[in-house]
Protein backbone atom coordinates (compact mmCIF):
# COMPACT_ATOMS: atom_id res chain seq x y z
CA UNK A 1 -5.17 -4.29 24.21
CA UNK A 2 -2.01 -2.32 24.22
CA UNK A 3 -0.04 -1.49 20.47
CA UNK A 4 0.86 -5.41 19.95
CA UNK A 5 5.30 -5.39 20.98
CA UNK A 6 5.25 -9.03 20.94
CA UNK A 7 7.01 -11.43 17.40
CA UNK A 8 3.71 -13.91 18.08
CA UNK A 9 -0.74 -13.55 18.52
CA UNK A 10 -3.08 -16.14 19.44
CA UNK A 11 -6.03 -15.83 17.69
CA UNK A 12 -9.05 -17.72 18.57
CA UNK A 13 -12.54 -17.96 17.43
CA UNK A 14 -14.10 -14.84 17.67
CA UNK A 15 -18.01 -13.85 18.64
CA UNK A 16 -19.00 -11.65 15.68
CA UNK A 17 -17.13 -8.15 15.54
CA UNK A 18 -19.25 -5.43 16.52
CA UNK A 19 -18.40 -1.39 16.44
CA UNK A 20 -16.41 1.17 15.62
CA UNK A 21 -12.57 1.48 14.45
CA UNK A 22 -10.89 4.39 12.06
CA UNK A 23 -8.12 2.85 9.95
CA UNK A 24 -4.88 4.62 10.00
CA UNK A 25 -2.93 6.63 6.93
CA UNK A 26 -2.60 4.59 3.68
CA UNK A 27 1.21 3.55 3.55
CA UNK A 28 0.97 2.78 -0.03
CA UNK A 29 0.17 6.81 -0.67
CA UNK A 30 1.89 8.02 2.60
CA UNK A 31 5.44 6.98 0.65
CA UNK A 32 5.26 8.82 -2.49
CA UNK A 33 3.98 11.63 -0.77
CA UNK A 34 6.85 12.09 1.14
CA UNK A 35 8.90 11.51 -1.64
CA UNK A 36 7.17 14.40 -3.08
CA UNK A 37 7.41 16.66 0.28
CA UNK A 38 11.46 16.40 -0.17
CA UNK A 39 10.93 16.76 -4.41
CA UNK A 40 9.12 20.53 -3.24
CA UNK A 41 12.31 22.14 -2.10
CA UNK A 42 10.13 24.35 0.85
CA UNK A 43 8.17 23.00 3.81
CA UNK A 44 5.73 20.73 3.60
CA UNK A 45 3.13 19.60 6.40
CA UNK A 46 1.68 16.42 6.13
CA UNK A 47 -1.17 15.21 7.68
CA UNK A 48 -2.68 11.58 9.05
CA UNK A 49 0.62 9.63 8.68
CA UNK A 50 0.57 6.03 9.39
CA UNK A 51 3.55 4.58 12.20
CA UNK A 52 4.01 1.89 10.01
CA UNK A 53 7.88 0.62 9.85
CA UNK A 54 8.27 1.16 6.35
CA UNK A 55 6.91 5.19 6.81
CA UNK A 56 9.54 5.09 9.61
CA UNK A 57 12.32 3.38 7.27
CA UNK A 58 11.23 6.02 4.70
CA UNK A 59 11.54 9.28 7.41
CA UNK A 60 14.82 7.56 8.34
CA UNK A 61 16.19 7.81 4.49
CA UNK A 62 15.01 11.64 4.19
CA UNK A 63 16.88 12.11 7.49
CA UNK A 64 20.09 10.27 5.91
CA UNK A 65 19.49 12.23 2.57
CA UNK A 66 19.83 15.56 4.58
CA UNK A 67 16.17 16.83 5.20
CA UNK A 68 14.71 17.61 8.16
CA UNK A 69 11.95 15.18 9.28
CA UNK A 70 9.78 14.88 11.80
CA UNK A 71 6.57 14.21 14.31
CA UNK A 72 5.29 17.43 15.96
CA UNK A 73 5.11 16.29 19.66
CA UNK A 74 1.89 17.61 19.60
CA UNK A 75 0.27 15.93 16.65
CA UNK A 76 2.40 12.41 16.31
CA UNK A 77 0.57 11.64 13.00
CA UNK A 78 1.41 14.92 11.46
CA UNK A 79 4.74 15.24 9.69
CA UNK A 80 7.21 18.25 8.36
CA UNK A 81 9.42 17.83 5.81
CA UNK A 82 11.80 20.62 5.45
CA UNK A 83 14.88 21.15 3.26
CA UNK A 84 17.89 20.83 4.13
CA UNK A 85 21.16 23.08 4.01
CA UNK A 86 23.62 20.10 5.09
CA UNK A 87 24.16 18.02 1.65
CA UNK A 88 24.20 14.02 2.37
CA UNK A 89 23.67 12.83 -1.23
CA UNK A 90 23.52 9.11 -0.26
CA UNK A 91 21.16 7.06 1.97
CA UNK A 92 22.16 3.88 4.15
CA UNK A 93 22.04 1.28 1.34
CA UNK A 94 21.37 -1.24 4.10
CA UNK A 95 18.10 0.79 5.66
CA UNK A 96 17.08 1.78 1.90
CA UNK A 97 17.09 -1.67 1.18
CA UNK A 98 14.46 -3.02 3.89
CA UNK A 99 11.68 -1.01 1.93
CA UNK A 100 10.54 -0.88 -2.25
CA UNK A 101 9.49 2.85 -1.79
CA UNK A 102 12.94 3.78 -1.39
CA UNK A 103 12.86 4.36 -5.39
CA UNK A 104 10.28 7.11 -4.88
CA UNK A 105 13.49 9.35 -3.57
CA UNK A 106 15.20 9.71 -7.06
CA UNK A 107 13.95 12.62 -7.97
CA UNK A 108 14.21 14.04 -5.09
CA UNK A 109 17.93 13.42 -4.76
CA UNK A 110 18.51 14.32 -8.43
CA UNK A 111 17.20 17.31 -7.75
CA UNK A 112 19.04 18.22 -4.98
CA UNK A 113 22.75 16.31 -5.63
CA UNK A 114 22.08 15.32 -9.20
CA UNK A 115 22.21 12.24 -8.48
CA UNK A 116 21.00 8.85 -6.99
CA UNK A 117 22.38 6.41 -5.84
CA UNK A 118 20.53 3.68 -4.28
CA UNK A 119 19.79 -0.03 -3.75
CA UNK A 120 18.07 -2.66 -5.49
CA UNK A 121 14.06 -2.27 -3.88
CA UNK A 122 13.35 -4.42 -1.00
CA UNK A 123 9.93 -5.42 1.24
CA UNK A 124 7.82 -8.20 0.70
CA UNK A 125 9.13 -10.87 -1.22
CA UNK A 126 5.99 -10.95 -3.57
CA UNK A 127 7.95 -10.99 -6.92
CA UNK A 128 10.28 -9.12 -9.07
CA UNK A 129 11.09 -5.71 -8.73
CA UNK A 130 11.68 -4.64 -11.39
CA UNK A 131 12.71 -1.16 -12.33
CA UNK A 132 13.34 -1.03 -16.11
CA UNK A 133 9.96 1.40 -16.83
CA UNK A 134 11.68 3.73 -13.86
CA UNK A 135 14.96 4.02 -15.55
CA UNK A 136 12.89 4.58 -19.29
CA UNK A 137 11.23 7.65 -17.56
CA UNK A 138 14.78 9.80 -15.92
CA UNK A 139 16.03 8.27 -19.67
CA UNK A 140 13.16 10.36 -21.33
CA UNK A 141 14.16 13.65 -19.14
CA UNK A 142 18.09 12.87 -20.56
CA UNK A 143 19.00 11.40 -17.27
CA UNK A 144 21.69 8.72 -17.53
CA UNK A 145 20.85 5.18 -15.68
CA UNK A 146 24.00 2.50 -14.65
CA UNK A 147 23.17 -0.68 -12.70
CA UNK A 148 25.17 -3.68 -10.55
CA UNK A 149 24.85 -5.93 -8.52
CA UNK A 150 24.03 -3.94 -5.62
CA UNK A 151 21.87 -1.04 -7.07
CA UNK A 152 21.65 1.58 -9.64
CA UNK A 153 22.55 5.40 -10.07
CA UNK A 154 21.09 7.96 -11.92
CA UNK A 155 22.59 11.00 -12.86
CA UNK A 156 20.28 14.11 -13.93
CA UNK A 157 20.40 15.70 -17.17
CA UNK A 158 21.67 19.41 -17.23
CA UNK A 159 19.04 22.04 -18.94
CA UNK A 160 16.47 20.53 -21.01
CA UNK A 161 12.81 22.61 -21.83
CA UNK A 162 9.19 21.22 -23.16
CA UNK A 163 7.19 18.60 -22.52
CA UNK A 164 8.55 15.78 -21.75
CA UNK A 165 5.76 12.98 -23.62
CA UNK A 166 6.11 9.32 -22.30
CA UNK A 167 3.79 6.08 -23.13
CA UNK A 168 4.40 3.46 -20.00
CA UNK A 169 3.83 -0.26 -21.89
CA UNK A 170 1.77 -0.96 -18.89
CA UNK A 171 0.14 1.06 -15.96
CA UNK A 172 2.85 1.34 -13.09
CA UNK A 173 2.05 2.47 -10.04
CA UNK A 174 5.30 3.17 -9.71
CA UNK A 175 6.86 4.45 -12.72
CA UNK A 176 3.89 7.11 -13.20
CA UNK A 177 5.03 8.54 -9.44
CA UNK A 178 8.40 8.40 -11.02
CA UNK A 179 7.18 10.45 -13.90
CA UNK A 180 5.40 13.03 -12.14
CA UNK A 181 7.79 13.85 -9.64
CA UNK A 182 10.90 14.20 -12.09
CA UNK A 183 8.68 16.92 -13.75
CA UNK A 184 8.24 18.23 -10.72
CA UNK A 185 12.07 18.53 -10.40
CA UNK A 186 12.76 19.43 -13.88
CA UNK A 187 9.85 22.24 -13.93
CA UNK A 188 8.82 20.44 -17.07
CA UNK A 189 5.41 19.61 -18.57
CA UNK A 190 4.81 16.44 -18.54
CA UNK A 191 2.22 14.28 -21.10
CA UNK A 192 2.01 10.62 -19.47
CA UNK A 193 0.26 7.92 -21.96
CA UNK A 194 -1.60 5.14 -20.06
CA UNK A 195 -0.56 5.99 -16.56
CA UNK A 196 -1.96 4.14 -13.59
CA UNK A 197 -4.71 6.18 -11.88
CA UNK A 198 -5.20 4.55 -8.54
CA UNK A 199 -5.96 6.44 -5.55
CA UNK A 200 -2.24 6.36 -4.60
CA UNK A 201 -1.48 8.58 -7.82
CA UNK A 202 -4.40 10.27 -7.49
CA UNK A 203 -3.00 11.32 -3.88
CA UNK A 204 0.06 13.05 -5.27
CA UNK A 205 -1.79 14.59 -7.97
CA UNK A 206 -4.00 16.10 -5.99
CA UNK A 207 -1.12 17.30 -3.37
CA UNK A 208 0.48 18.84 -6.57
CA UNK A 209 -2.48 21.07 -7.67
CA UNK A 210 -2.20 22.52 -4.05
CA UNK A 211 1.36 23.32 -4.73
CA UNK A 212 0.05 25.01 -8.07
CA UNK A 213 0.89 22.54 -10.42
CA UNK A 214 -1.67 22.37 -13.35
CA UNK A 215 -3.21 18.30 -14.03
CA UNK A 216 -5.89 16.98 -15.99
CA UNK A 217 -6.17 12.96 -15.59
CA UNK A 218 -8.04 10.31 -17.90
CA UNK A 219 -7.81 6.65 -18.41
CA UNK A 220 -5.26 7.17 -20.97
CA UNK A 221 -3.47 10.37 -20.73
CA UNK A 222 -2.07 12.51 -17.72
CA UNK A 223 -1.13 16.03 -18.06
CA UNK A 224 1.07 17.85 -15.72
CA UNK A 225 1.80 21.92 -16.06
CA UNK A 226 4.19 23.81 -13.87
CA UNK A 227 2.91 27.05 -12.14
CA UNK A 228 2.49 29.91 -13.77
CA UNK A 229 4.49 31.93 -11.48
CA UNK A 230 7.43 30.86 -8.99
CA UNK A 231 5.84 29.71 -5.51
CA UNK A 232 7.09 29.67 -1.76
CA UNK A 233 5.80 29.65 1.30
CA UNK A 234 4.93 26.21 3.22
CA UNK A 235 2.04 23.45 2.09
CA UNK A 236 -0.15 21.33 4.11
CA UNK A 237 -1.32 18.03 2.83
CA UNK A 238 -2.80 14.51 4.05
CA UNK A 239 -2.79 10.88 3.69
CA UNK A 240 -5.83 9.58 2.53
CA UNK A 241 -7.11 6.52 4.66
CA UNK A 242 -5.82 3.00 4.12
CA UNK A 243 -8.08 1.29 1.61
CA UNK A 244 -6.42 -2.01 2.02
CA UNK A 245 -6.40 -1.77 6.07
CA UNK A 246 -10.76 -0.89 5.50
CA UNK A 247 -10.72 -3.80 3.35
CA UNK A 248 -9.04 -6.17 5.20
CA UNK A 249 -10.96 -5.68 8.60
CA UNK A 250 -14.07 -5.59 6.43
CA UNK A 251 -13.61 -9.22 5.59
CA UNK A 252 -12.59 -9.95 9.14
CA UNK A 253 -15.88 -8.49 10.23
CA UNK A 254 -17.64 -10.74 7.53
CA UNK A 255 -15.92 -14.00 8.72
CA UNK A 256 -17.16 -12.93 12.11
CA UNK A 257 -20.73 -12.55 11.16
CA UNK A 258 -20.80 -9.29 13.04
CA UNK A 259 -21.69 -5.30 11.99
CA UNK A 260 -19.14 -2.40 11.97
CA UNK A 261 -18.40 0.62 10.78
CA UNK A 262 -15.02 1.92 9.58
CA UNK A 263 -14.32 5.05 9.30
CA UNK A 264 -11.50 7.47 7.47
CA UNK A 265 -11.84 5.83 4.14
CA UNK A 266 -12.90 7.07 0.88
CA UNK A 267 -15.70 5.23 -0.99
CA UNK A 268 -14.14 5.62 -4.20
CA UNK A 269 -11.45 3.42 -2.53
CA UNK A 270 -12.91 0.77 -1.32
CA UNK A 271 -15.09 0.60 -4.23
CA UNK A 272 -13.84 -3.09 -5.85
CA UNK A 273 -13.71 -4.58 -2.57
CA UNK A 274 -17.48 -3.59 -2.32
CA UNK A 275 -18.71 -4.96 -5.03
CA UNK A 276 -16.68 -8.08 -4.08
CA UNK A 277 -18.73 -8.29 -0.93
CA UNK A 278 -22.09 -7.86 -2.35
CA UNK A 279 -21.38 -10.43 -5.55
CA UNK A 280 -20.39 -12.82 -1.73
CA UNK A 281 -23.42 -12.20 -0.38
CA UNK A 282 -22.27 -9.42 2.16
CA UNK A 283 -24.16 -6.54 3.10
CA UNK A 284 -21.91 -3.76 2.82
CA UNK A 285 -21.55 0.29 1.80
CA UNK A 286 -19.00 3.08 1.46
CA UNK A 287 -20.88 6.36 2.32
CA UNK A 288 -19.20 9.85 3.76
CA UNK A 289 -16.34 8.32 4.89
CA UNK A 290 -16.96 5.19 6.48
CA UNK A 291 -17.41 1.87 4.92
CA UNK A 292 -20.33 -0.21 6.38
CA UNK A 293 -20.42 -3.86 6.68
CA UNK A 294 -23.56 -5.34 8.34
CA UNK A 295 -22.60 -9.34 7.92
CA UNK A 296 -24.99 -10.37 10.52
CA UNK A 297 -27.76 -10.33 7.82
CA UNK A 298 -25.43 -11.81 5.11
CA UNK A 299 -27.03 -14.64 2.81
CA UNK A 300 -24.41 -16.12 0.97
CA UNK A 301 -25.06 -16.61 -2.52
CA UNK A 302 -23.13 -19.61 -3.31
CA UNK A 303 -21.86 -17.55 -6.38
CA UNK A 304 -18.22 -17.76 -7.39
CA UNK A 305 -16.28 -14.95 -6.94
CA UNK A 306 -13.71 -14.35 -9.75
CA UNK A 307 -10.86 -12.21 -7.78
CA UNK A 308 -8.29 -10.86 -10.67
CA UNK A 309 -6.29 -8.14 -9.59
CA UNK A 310 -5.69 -5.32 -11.75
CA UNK A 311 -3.66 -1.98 -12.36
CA UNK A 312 -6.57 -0.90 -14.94
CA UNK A 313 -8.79 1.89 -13.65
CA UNK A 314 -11.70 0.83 -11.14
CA UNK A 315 -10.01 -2.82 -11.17
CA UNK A 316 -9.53 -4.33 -7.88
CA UNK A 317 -6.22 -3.84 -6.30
CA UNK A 318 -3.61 -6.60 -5.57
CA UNK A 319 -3.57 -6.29 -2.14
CA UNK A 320 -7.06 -6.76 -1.14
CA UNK A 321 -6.86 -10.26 -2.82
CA UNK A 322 -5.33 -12.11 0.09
CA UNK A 323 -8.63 -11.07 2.54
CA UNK A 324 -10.90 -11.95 0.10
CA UNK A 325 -9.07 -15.25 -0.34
CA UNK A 326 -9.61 -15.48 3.50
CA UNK A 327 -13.07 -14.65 3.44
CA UNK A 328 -14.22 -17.08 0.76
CA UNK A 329 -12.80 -19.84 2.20
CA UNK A 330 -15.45 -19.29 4.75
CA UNK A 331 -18.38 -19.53 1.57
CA UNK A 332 -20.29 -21.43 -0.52
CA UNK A 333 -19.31 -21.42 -4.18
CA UNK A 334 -15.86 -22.17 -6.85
CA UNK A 335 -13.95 -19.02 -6.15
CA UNK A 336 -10.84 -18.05 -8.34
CA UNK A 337 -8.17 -15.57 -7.21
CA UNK A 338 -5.17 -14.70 -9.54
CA UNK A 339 -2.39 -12.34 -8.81
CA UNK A 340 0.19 -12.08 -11.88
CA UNK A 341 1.25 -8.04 -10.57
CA UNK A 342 3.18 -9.73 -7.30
CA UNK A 343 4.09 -13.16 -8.43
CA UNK A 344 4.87 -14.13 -5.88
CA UNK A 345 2.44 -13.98 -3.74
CA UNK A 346 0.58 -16.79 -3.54
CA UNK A 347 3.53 -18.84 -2.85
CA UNK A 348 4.03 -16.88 0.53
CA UNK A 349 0.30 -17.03 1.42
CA UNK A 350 -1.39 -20.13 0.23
CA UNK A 351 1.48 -22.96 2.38
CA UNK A 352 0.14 -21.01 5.30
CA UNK A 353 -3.40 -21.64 4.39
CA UNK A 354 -2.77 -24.94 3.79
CA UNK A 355 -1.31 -25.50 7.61
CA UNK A 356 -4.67 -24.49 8.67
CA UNK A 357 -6.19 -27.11 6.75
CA UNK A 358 -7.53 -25.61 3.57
CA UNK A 359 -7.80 -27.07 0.50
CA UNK A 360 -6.74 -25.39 -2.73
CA UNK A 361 -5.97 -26.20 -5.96
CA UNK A 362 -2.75 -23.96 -7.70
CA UNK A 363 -3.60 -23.60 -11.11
CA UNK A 364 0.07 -22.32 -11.54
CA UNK A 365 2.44 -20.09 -9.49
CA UNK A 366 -0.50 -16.63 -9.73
CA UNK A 367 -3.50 -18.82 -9.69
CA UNK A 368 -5.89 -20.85 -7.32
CA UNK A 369 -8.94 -21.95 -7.62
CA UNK A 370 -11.13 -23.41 -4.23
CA UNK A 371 -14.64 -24.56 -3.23
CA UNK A 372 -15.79 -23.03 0.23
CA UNK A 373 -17.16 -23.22 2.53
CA UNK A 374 -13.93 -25.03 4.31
CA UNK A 375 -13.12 -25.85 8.52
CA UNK A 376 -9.80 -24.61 9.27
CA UNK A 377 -8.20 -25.88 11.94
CA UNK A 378 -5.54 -23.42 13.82
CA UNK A 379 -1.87 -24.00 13.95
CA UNK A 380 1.61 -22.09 13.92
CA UNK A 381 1.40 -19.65 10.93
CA UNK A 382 3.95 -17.20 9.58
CA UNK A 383 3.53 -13.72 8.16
CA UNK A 384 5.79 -13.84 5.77
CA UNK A 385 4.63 -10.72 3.92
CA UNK A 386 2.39 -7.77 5.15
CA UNK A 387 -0.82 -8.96 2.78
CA UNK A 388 0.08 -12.63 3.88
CA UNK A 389 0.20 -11.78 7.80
CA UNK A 390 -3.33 -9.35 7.41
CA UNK A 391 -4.76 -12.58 5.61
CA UNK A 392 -3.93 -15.22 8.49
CA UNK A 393 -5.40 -13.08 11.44
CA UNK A 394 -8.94 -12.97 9.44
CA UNK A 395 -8.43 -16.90 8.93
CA UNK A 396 -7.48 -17.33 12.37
CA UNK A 397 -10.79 -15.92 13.54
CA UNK A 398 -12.66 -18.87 11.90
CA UNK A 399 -10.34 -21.80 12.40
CA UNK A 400 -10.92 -24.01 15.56
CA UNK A 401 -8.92 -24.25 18.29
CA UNK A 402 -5.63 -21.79 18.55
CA UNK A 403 -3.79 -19.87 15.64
CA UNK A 404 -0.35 -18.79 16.83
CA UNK A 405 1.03 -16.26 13.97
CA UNK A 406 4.53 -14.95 13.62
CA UNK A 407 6.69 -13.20 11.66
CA UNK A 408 4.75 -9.85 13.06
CA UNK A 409 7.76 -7.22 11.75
CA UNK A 410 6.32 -8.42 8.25
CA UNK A 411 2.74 -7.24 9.53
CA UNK A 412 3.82 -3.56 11.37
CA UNK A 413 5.83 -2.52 7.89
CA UNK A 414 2.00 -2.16 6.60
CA UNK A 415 -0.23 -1.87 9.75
CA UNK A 416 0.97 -0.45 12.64
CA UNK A 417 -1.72 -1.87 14.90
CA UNK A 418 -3.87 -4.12 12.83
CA UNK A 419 -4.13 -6.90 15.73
CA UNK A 420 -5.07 -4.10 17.60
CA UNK A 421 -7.86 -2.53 15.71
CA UNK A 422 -9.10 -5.98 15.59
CA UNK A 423 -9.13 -6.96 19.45
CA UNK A 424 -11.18 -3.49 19.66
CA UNK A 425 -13.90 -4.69 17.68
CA UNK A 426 -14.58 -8.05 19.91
CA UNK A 427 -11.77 -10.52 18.06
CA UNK A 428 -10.05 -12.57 20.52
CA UNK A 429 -6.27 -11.70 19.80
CA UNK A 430 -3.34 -11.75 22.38
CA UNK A 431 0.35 -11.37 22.68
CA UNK A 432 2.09 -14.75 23.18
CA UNK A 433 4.93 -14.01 25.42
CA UNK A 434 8.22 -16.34 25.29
């Protein structure tokens, strides 16, 4: 199967999944690491970078921003990021609107133009965006934040020395990256209480030590010290694998009640979604690289499986929720699933569910609670979201009959091949062409 072109799949029933597939570049750690690459000031090679639309919308709003992007010819999933000397201080509002990450850039541009100007975040309508904890960070580094209707600018602080100490009220993904990278501009120490430590943080922390930059990381403090000396010369770093991509064909491959191996993921990752899998009844393990799911000796336990997502440390990420909702539908037990970090969520994904025939009660708007195991029956579906879309292919490969799903832009801004990688390991997926 060619990389899907068409707005609309079939899915069908599938024979259990069987073999090999290697997930792409994690988008969610792909964007702040470019973000970073143009924060850097010299040349930066980066390594294993997804195709997805939104890493496209992102190279597109370097580009606009005046650095020089792009895809060796020779290695398409390598990119350099190189300064620019042509200044273009503000991005196409209308392109930086299409994607969240686009707030990843303002330290970048402060650093640069000293200043940033920029839209209100877009993507998947999953809830507020809100950006308050962002504008408290450039506030503690003296940098003055105004907001409208249509976005917000910041305007960097001139001189300013020592540590710069910030406690975050909760642990956002996003306003940590927003606190590291601002050091990073500032060439300021930085002393971050109760920052989020996923792997996506984790990602740039680790690119920064490789630029020099000093870090020590716990649960409830994160340390950041420039280099001791002034550094050139070009860096080379890489995306990590896409944990949510491993997890979602994981569950696909459990619905099928087949065996596979996927490969380019890090078992520290995929770690929650694991243990979610095993508490299911799932045979499943994360070892060198490749996570293993071996479903055709599954015995369901019939136990419920309590799916919170959680920023805290080792808690299971948001977006592996919606698979996992998928998959249990499929099993015995009560399961609960609650999402209050993307609100709204759950209103995009459970309707859909709900065409195919599932029954689920919504405790309230981040909430729902189910008994499985449940027949779905296929009909027309919409991805209305990238988590939502992932969600309906693993449900289409259980329902009877013929699941049409649409709304596949939504699905490419995370995956760029998802309905792909699944065709390869045996699922019965096809273009529907008008």
């Amino acid at each position: 199967m060619p990389p899907v072109a068409a707005e609309v799949v079939a899915v069908r029933p599938s024979i259990p999944l069987f073999g090999a597939v290697t997930v792409d570049g994690s988008k969610n750690a792909a964007l702040p690491l470019l973000a970073a690459a143009a924060a850097m000031h010299r040349s930066v090679h980066l390594s294993n970078v997804p195709a997805n639309t939104d890493v496209e919308t992102m190279l597109t709003l370097l580009q606009q921003a005046g650095w020089h992007a792009a895809r060796p010819v020779s290695d398409p999933h390598t990119v350099a990021i190189l300064p620019s000397d042509k200044p273009q201080p503000d991005p196409d509002p209308a392109v930086a609107s299409r994607i969240r990450a686009s707030y990843y850039l303002i330290p970048a541009l402060l650093g640069t133009y000293g200043r940033a100007r920029l839209p209100w975040p877009g993507g998947c309508a999953i809830g507020e965006r809100g950006m308050e904890q962002h504008f408290k960070v450039y506030e503690r580094f003296g940098d003055r934040s105004t907001v409208d209707d249509h976005g917000y600018l910041v305007e960097a602080a001139t001189g300013g020395r020592g540590t710069v100490s910030i406690m975050l009220p909760f642990r956002s993904r996003g306003a940590t990256i927003a606190a590291l990278l601002r050091a990073v501009v500032a060439g300021r120490p930085l002393r971050l209480g109760q920052p989020n430590v996923s792997p996506e943080v984790l990602s740039v922390v680790k690119a920064l030590k490789i630029a020099r930059w000093e870090s020590q990381v716990s649960e409830k403090v994160l340390t950041l010290q420039p280099p001791p000396s002034a550094t050139d010369g070009p860096l080379a770093w890489t995306v990590p694998g896409d944990k949510i991509e491993a997890g979602t064909l994981a569950c696909a491959v459990a619905v099928s009640g087949g065996n596979a191996h996927i490969l380019g993921v890090r078992r520290d990752d995929i770690a929650p979604l694991v243990v979610a899998l095993r508490w299911l009844g799932v045979p499943a393990d994360a070892e060198d690289g490749t996570l293993t799911v071996q479903a055709q000796d599954a015995q369901p336990t019939g136990r419920p499986l309590r799916a919170i997502a959680s920023l805290s440390p080792g808690g299971l990420d948001a977006d592996f929720e919606p698979p996992l909702i998928a998959l249990a539908l499929t099993l015995p037990g009560t399961h609960l699933f609650a999402d209050d970090i993307n609100p709204g969520r759950h209103g995009n994904l459970l309707p859909q569910l709900i065409r195919l025939g599932a029954t689920i009660d919504e405790l309230s708007p981040t909430q729902c609670r189910f008994a499985g195991p449940q027949q779905l029956t296929g009909a027309g579906v919409e991805a209305t979201d990238i988590r939502t879309g992932s969600a309906l292919l693993i449900a289409g490969l259980t329902a009877q009959g013929v699941t049409t799903l649409g709304g596949l832009e939504q699905l490419r801004r995370g995956h760029a091949d998802l309905p792909v990688k699944l065709h390869a390991l045996g699922a019965d997926i096809c273009e529907v062409i008008p």
